[in-house]
Protein backbone atom coordinates (compact mmCIF):
# COMPACT_ATOMS: atom_id res chain seq x y z
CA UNK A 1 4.14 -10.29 -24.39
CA UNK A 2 4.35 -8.57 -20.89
CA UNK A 3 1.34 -5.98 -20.61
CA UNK A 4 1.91 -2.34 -20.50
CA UNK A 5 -0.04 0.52 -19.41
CA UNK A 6 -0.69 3.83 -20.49
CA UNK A 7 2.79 5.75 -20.76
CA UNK A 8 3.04 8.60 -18.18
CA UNK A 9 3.71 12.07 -18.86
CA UNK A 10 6.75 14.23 -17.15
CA UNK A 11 5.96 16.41 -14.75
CA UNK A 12 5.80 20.07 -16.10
CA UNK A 13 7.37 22.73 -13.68
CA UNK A 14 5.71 26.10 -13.38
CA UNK A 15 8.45 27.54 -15.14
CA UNK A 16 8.09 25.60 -18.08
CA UNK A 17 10.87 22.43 -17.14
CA UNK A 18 9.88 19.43 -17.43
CA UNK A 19 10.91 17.28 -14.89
CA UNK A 20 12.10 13.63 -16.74
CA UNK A 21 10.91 10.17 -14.48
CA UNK A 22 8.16 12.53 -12.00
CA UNK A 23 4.45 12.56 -12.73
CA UNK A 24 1.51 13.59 -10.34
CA UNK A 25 -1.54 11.80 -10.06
CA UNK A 26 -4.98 12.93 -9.84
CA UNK A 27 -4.90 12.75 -6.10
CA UNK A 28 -2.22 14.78 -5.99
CA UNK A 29 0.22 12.22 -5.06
CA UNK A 30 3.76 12.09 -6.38
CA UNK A 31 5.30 9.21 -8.32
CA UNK A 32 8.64 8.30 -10.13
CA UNK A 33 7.82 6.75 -13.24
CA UNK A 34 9.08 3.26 -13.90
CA UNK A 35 8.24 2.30 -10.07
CA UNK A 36 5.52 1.98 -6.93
CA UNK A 37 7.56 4.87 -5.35
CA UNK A 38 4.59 7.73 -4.33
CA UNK A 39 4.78 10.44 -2.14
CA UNK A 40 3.08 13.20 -0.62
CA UNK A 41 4.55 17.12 -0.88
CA UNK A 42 2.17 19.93 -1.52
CA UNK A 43 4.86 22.11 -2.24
CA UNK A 44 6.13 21.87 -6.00
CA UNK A 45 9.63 22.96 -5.66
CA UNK A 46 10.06 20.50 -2.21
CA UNK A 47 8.50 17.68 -4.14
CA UNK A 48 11.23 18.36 -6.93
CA UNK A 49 13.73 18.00 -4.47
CA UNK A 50 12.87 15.60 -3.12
CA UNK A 51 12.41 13.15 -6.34
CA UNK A 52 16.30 14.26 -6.83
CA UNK A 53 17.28 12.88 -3.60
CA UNK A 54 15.20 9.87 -4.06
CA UNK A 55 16.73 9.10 -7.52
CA UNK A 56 20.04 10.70 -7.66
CA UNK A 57 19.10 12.65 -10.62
CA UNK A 58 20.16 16.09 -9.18
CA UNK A 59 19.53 19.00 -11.71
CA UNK A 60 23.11 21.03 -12.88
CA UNK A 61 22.76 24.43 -12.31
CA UNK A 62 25.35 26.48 -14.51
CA UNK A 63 26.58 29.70 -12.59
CA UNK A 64 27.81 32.45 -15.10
CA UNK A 65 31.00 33.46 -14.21
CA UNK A 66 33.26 36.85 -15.41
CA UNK A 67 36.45 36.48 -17.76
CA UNK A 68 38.58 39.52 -16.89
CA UNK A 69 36.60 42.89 -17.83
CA UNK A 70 35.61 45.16 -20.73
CA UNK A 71 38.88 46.20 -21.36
CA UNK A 72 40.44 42.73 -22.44
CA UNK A 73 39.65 41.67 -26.13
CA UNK A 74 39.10 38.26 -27.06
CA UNK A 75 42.93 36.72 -26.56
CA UNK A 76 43.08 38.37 -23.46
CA UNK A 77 39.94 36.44 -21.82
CA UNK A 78 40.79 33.30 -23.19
CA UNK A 79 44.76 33.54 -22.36
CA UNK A 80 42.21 34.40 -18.45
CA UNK A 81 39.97 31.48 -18.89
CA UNK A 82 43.01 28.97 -19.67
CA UNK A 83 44.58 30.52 -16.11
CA UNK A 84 41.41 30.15 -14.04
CA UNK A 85 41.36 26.95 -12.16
CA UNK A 86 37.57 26.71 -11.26
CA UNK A 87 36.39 27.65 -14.94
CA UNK A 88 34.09 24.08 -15.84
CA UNK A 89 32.48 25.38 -18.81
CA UNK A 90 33.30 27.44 -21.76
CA UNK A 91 31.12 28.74 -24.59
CA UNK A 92 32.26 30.63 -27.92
CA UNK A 93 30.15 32.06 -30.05
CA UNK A 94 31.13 32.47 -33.54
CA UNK A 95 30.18 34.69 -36.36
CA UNK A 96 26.72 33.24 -38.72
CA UNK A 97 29.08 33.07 -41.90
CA UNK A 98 32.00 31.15 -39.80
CA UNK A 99 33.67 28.33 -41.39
CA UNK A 100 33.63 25.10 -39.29
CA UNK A 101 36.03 23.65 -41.60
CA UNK A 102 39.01 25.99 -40.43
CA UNK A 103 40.76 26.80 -37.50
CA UNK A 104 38.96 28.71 -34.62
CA UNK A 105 41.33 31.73 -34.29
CA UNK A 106 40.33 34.58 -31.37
CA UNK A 107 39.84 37.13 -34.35
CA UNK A 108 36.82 35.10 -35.02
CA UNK A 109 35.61 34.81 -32.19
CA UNK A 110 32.54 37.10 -31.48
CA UNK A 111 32.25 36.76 -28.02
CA UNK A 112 32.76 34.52 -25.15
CA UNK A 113 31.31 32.94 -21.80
CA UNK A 114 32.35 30.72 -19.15
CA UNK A 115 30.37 28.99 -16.38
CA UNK A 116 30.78 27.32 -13.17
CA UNK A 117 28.31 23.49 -13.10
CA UNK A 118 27.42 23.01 -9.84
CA UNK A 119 24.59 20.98 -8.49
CA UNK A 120 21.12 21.72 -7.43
CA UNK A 121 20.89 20.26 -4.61
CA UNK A 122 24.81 21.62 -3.28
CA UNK A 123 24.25 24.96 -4.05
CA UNK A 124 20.16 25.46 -2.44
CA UNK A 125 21.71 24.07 0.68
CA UNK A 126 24.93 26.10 0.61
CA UNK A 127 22.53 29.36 0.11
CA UNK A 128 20.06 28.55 2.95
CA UNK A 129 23.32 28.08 5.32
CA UNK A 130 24.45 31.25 4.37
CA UNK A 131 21.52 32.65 4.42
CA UNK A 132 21.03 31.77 7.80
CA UNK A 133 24.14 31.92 9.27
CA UNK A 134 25.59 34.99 7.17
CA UNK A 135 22.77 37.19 6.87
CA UNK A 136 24.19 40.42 7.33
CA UNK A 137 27.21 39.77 5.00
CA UNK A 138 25.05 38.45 2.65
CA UNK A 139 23.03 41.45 3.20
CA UNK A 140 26.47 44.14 2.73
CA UNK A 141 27.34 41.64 -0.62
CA UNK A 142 24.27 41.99 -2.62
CA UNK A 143 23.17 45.38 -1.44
CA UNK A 144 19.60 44.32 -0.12
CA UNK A 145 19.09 45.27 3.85
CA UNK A 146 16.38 43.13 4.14
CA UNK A 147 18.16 40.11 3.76
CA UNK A 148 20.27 40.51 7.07
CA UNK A 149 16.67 40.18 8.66
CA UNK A 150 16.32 36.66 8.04
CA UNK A 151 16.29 33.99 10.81
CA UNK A 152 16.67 30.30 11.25
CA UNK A 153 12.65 28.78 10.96
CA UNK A 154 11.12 27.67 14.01
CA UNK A 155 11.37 23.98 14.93
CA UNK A 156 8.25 22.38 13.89
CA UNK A 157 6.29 21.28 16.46
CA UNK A 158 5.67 17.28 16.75
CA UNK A 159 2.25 16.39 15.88
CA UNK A 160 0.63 13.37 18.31
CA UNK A 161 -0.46 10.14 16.18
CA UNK A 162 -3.73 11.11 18.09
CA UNK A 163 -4.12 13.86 15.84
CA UNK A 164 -3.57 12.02 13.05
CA UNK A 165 -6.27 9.12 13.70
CA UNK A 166 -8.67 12.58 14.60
CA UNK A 167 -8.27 13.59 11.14
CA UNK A 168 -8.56 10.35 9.36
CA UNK A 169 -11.81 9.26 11.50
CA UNK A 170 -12.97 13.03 10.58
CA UNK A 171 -12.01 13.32 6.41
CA UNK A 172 -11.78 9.83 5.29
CA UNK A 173 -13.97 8.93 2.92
CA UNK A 174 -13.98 5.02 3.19
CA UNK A 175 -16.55 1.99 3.88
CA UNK A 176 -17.14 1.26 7.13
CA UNK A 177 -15.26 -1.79 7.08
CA UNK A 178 -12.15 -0.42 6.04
CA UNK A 179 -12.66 2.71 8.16
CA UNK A 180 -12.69 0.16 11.35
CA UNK A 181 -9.66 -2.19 9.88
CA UNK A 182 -7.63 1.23 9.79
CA UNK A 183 -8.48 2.55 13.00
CA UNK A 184 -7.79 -1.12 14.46
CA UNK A 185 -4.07 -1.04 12.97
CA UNK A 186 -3.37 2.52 13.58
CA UNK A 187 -3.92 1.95 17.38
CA UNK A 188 -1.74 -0.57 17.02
CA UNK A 189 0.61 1.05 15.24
CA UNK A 190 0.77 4.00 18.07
CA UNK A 191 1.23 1.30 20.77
CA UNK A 192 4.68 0.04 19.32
CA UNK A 193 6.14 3.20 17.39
CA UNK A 194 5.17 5.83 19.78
CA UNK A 195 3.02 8.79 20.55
CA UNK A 196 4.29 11.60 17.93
CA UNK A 197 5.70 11.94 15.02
CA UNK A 198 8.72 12.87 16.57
CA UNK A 199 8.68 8.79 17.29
CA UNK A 200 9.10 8.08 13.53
CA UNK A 201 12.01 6.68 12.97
CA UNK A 202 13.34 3.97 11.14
CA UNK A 203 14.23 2.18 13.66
CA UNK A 204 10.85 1.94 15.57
CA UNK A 205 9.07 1.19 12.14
CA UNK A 206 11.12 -1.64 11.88
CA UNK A 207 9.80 -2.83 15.06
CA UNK A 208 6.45 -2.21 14.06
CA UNK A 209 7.19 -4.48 10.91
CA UNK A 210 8.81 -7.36 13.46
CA UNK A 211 5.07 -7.24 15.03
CA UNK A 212 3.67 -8.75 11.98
CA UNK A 213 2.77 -12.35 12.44
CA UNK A 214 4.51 -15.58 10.61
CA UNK A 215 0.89 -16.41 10.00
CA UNK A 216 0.08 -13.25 8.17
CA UNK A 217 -0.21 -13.63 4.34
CA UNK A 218 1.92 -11.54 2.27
CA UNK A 219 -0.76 -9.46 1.19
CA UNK A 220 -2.41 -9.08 4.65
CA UNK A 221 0.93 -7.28 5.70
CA UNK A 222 0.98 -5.24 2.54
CA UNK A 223 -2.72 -4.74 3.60
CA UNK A 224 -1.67 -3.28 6.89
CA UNK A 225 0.90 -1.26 5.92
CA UNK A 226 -1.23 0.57 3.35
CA UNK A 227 -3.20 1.67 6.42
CA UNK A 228 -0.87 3.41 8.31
CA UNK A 229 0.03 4.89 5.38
CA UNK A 230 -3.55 6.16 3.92
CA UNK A 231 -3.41 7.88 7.53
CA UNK A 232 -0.36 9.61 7.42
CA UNK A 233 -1.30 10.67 3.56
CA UNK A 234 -4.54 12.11 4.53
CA UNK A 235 -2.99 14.20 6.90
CA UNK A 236 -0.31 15.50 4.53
CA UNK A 237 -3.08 16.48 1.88
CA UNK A 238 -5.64 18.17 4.99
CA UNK A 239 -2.45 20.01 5.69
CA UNK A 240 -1.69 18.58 9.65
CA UNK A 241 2.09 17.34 8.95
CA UNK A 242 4.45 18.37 6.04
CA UNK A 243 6.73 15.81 4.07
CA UNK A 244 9.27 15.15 7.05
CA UNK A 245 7.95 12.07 7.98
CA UNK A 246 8.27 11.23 3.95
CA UNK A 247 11.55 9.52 4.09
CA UNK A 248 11.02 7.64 7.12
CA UNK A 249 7.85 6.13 5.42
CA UNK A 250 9.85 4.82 2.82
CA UNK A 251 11.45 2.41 4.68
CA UNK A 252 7.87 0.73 5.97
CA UNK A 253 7.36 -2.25 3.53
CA UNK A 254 6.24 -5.30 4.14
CA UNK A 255 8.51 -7.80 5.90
CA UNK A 256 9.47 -10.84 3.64
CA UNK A 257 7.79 -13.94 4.12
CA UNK A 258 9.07 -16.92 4.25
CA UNK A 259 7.48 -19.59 5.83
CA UNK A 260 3.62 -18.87 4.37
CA UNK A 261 0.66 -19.53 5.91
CA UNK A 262 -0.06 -22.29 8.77
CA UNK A 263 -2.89 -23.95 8.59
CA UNK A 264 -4.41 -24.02 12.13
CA UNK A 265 -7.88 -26.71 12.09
CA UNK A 266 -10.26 -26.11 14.54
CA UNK A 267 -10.48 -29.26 16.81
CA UNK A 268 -13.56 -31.46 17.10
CA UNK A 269 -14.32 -31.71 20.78
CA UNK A 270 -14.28 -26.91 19.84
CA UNK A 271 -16.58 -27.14 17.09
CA UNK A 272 -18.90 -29.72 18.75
CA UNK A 273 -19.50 -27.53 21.89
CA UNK A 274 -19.56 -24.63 19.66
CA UNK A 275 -22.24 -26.28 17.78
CA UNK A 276 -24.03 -27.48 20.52
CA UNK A 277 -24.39 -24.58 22.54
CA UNK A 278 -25.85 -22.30 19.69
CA UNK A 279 -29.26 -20.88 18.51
CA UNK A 280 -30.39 -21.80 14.80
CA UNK A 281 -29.00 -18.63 13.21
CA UNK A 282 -25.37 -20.01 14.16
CA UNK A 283 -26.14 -23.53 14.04
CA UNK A 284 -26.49 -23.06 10.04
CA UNK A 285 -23.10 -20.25 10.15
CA UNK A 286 -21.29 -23.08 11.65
CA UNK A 287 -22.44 -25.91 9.78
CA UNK A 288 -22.39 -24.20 5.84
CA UNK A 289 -18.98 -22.88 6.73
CA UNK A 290 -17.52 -26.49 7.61
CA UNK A 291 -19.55 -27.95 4.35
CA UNK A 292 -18.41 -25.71 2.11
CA UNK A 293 -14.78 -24.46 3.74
CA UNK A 294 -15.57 -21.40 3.89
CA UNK A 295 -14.36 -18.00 6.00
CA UNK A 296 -16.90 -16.05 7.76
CA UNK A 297 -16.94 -12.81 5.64
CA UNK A 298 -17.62 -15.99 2.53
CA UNK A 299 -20.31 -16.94 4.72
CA UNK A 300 -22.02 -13.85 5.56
CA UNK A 301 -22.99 -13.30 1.27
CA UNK A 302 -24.23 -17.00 0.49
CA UNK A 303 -27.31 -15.88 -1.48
CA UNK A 304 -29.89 -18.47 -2.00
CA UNK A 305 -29.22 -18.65 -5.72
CA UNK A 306 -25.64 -20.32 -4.32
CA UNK A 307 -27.63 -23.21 -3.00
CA UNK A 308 -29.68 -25.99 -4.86
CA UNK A 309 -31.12 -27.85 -1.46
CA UNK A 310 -33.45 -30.16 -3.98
CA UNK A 311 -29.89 -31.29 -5.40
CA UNK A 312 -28.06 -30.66 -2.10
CA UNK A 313 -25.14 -28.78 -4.01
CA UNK A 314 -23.57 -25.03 -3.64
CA UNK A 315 -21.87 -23.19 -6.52
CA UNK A 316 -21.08 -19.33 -6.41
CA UNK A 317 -17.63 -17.62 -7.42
CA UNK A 318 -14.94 -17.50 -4.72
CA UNK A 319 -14.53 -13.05 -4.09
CA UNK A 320 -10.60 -13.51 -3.56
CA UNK A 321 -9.62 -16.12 -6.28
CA UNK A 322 -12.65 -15.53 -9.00
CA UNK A 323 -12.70 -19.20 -9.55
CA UNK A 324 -15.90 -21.01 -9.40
CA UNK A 325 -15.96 -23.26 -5.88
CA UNK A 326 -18.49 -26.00 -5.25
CA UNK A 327 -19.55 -28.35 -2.15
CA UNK A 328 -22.00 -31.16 -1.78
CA UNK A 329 -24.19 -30.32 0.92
CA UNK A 330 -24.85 -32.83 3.88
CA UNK A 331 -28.32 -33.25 5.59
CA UNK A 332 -27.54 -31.17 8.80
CA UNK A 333 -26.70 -28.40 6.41
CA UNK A 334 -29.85 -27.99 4.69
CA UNK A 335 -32.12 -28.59 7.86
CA UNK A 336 -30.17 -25.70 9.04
CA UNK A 337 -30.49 -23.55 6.37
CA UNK A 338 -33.52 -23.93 6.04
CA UNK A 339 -35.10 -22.24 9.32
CA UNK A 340 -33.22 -19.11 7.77
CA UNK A 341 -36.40 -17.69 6.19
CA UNK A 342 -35.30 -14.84 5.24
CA UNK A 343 -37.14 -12.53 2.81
CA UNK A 344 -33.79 -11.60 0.58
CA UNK A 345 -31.14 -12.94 -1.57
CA UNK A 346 -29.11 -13.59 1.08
CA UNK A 347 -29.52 -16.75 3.30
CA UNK A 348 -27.91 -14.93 6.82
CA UNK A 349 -29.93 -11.16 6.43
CA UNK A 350 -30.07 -9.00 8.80
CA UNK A 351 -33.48 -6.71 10.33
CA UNK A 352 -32.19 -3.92 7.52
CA UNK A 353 -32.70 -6.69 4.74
CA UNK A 354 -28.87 -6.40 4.04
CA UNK A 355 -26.42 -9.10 4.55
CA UNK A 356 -24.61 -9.53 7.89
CA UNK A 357 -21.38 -7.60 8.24
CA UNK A 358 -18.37 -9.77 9.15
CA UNK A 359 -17.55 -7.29 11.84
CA UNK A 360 -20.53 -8.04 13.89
CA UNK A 361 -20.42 -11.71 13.21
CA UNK A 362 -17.00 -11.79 14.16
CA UNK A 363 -18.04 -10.36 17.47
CA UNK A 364 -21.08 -12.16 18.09
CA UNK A 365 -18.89 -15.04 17.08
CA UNK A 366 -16.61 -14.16 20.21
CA UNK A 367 -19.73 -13.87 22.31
CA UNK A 368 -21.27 -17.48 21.66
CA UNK A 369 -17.44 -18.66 22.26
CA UNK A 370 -16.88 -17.16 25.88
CA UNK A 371 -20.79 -18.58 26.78
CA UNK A 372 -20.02 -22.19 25.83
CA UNK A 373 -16.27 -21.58 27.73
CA UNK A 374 -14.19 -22.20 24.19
CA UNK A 375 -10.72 -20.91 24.10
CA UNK A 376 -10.53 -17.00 22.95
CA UNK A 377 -7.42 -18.37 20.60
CA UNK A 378 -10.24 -20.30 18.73
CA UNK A 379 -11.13 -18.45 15.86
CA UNK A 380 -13.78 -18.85 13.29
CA UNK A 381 -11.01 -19.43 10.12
CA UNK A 382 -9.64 -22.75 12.09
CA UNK A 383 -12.97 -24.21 10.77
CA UNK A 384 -12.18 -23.82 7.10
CA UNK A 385 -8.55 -24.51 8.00
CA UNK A 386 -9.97 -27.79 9.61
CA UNK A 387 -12.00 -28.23 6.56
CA UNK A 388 -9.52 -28.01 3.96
CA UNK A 389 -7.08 -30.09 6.07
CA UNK A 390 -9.78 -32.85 6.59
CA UNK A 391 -10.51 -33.13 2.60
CA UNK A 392 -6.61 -32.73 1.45
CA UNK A 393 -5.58 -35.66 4.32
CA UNK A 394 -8.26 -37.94 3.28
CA UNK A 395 -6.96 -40.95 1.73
CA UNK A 396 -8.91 -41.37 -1.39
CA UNK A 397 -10.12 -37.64 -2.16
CA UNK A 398 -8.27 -36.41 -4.93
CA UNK A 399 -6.91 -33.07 -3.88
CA UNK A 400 -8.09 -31.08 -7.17
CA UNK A 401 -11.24 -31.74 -5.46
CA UNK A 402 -10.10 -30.27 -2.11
CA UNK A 403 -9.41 -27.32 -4.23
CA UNK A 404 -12.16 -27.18 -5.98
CA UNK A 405 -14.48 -27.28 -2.27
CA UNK A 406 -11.73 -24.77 -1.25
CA UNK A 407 -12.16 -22.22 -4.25
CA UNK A 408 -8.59 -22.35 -5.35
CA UNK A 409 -7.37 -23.08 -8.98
CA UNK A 410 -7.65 -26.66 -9.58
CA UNK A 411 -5.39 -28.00 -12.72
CA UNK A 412 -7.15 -29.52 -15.51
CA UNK A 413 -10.84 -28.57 -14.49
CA UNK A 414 -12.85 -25.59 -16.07
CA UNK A 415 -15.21 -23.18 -14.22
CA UNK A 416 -17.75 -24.37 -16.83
CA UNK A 417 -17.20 -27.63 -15.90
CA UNK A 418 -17.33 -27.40 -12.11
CA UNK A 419 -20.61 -25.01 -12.37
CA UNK A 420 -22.54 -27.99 -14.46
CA UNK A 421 -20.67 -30.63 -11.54
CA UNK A 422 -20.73 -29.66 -8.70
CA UNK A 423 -20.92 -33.15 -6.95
CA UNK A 424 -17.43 -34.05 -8.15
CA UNK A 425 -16.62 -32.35 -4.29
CA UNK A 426 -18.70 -35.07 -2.78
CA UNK A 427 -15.68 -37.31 -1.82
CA UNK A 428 -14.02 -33.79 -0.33
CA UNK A 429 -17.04 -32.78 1.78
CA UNK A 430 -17.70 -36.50 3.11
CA UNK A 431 -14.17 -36.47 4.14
CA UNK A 432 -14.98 -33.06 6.33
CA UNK A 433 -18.23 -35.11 7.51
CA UNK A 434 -16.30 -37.80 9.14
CA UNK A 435 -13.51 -35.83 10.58
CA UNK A 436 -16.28 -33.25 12.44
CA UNK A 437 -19.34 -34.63 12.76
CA UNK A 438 -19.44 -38.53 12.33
CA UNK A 439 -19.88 -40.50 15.36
C-alpha cells in the first residue's frame, strides 16, 4: 500500500473562500496540494493569482447585468433576455408553493436575473488597463474624481544578487556548513546568470543548469539548486524582492542525469607521495580512509567505539545509506591510529574537543597536496573511488563484500549479521592492500 501523509487543508481567503488545491505552510510558503510546487508571495490576493495561473484553475466571476427596466413585467424581460446576445447566465426565481411538476409560465415567475461569467483573471487585468490608461473616463463613468488620479506604478528597481547573498549571510539561520556550501554556489551562481535580478531569465538559468557536472549525483544537483533557492526565498520573506522573479524560478530544476556517477580512483604513485610526505595526523586520515573506503566528511566522525584494534575490525552505520558498513583493518592502519590520542569519542578531535569539520580538512587536505607537488585535480574522494574500484575488480572478492566495505545495501546479508562479522570484508580490504600499498 503506497504511504500517505496527513491530508492538507484549503487555503481559507480572508473573505471567507476557500481556495480548493492551495495551502500555506508554517513558513509561510505557498503550495498546490497534490505536488512539490511552493512559492513565495506575501501578498494574499497575488499569491491567489498566482496559484490560478500556475494551475489553470481561474476563478468565474459572475457580473450582474440589467434586463430592460422597472417598467417591463416579467414577459417583457425575458422576451429582452432571449434578444440579448452577451446574456451567459439566467436565474428565475419562483414562488415557495411553485409546482416543479408543471410548466414554468412568466405569471409565475417572481422575479428574474441575468449575469455575464467572465474570468478572474480577464477581467482584474482588463480593470488595471483601464484603470491606467482610462482614468479620467473611468473617473466621469462611476462618478468618483479620485480615480482619474491614478498612475501607472513605478518600474521596480532591479535588486543586485549582491544584495541578496547580504541578506542571506545576515538572516539565515543555518549551520555553518551549509551557510558556507550556499554562499559557495550562490557566487557561482552570480558568475554565470548575472549581476541583478533583472538577469533572471529563463534562459540564463538554463545555463546555470548546463554548468552542472556529468559527475554530479542527482541529488547533489537537487542539492545545489535548493541553495539558490533558500536565497532568493529568504529575501522574499525579509521583504528585499517581491514574487517577480517567482516564475522564472520555476523553471530551475535539476538537469536529468543520465550517465551517473564516474568513478575516478586515485592513482598509486598520488597516494604514495601523499602518504609519504605527511605528519601522523594525516598519515592515519589517509590510511583509515583507503581501509575502510571511506569519504573525508565519513572520516572526520570515526569514534573510537567504530574501531576494535585488539580484533583489527571497524563497524559503525554509514550517515547517507543507514546500512551498517564494516572493514578489516590492516597493520599500518592501527599503528596510525593509534598516535591519535585523543581525549574524546572521536579518533581525529580537534583543540575544542569536537570532531574535525570537513571544511577545514578539505583545505588542509589541499595544503599537504600543493607541498608534496600532487595535482590540484586530485581530490580526497578518488581514494574511496580507488578503494571501491580495487575491491569490486579483484578477482576472487565477492562484490556483496565490496558493498558491504563500501556501506551500500548488500543482497542477502543483514545489518545484524554484518555487525557480529565484520571480517567477512577481509578479502575486500586485502584487495585495496595490494592495489595501494603492497610492494
Amino acid at each position: 500500500m503506497a504511504k500517505t501523509g496527513r491530508k492538507a487543508n484549503h487555503y481559507v481567503a480572508q473573505d471567507g473562500r476557500s481556495i480548493e488545491g492551495l495551502t500555506r505552510q508554517t513558513d509561510g510558503r505557498w503550495r498546490i496540494i497534490g505536488s512539490t510546487t511552493k512559492f513565495s508571495e506575501p501578498d494574499e490576493a497575488m499569491a491567489i493569482a498566482k496559484f490560478r495561473k500556475l494551475t489553470g484553475k481561474d476563478a468565474t466571476l459572475e457580473i450582474p447585468v440589467p434586463i430592460g427596466d422597472d417598467s417591463m413585467n416579467i414577459e417583457e424581460r425575458i422576451k429582452a433576455i432571449g434578444e440579448a446576445d452577451n446574456i451567459r447566465m439566467t436565474t428565475m426565481y419562483l414562488p415557495d408553493d411553485f409546482d416543479v411538476q408543471g410548466p414554468i409560465i412568466p405569471a409565475k415567475i417572481k422575479s428574474i436575473e441575468s449575469y455575464i461569467k467572465v474570468k478572474e483573471t480577464v477581467f482584474w487585468n482588463w480593470l488595471r488597463d483601464q484603470l491606467l490608461t482610462n482614468s479620467l473616463y473611468i473617473s466621469q463613468r462611476v462618478g468618483i474624481p479620485q480615480v482619474a488620479n491614478l498612475k501607472s506604478p513605478a518600474v521596480t528597481k532591479a535588486t543586485p544578487f549582491s544584495d541578496l547573498l547580504d541578506n542571506y549571510i545576515r538572516e539565515a539561520n543555518v549551520g555553518e556548513k551549509t551557510f558556507y556550501k550556499v554562499k559557495k554556489e550562490f557566487k557561482r551562481f552570480m558568475k554565470i546568470v548575472g549581476k541583478t535580478t533583472d538577469d533572471l531569465s529563463v534562459k540564463s538559468l538554463a545555463t546555470y543548469r548546463k554548468s552542472f557536472k556529468p559527475s554530479w549525483s542527482a541529488q547533489t544537483s537537487k542539492t545545489k539548486i535548493a541553495y539558490i533557492k533558500s536565497v532568493f526565498s529568504l529575501a522574499q520573506k525579509t521583504g528585499l524582492i517581491g514574487s517577480s522573479v517567482d516564475d522564472a524560478l520555476l523553471t530551475l530544476r535539476a538537469p536529468s542525469v543520465t550517465g551517473g556517477y564516474t568513478p575516478s580512483p586515485m592513482a598509486k604513485e598520488d597516494f604514495r607521495t601523499l602518504l609519504d610526505g605527511s605528519d601522523d595526523l594525516w598519515r592515519a586520515i589517509l590510511l583509515l580512509s583507503l581501509n575502510c573506503c571511506l569519504y573525508l566528511q565519513e572520516c572526520s566522525v570515526v569514534k573510537w567505539d567504530d574501531l576494535d584494534l585488539e580484533k583489527k575490525t571497524f563497524v559503525t552505520r554509514r550517515a547517507k545509506t543507514k546500512v551498517i558498513r564494516a572493514a578489516t583493518l590492516w597493520d599500518e592502519t592501527i599503528e596510525a591510529v593509534k598516535k591519535m590520542k585523543t581525549k574524546t569519542d572521536y579518533v581525529f578531535s580537534s583543540t575544542h574537543g569536537t570532531s574535525y569539520s570537513a571544511i577545514s580538512l578539505r583545505m588542509a587536505f589541499a595544503e599537504l597536496r600543493k607541498r608534496v607537488g600532487v595535482n590540484e585535480n586530485v581530490k580526497f574522494n578518488h581514494i574511496r573511488d580507488g578503494a571501491y574500484t580495487a575491491a569490486v575488480q579483484k578477482k576472487g572478492v565477492e562484490e556483496k563484500f565490496a558493498r558491504v566495505l563500501a556501506g551500500h545495501k548488500a543482497t542477502g546479508l543483514q545489518d545484524n549479521y554484518v555487525m557480529r562479522n565484520p571480517e567477512i570484508t577481509r578479502d575486500a580490504c586485502d584487495a585495496v592492500y595490494a592495489a595501494y600499498l603492497a610492494q
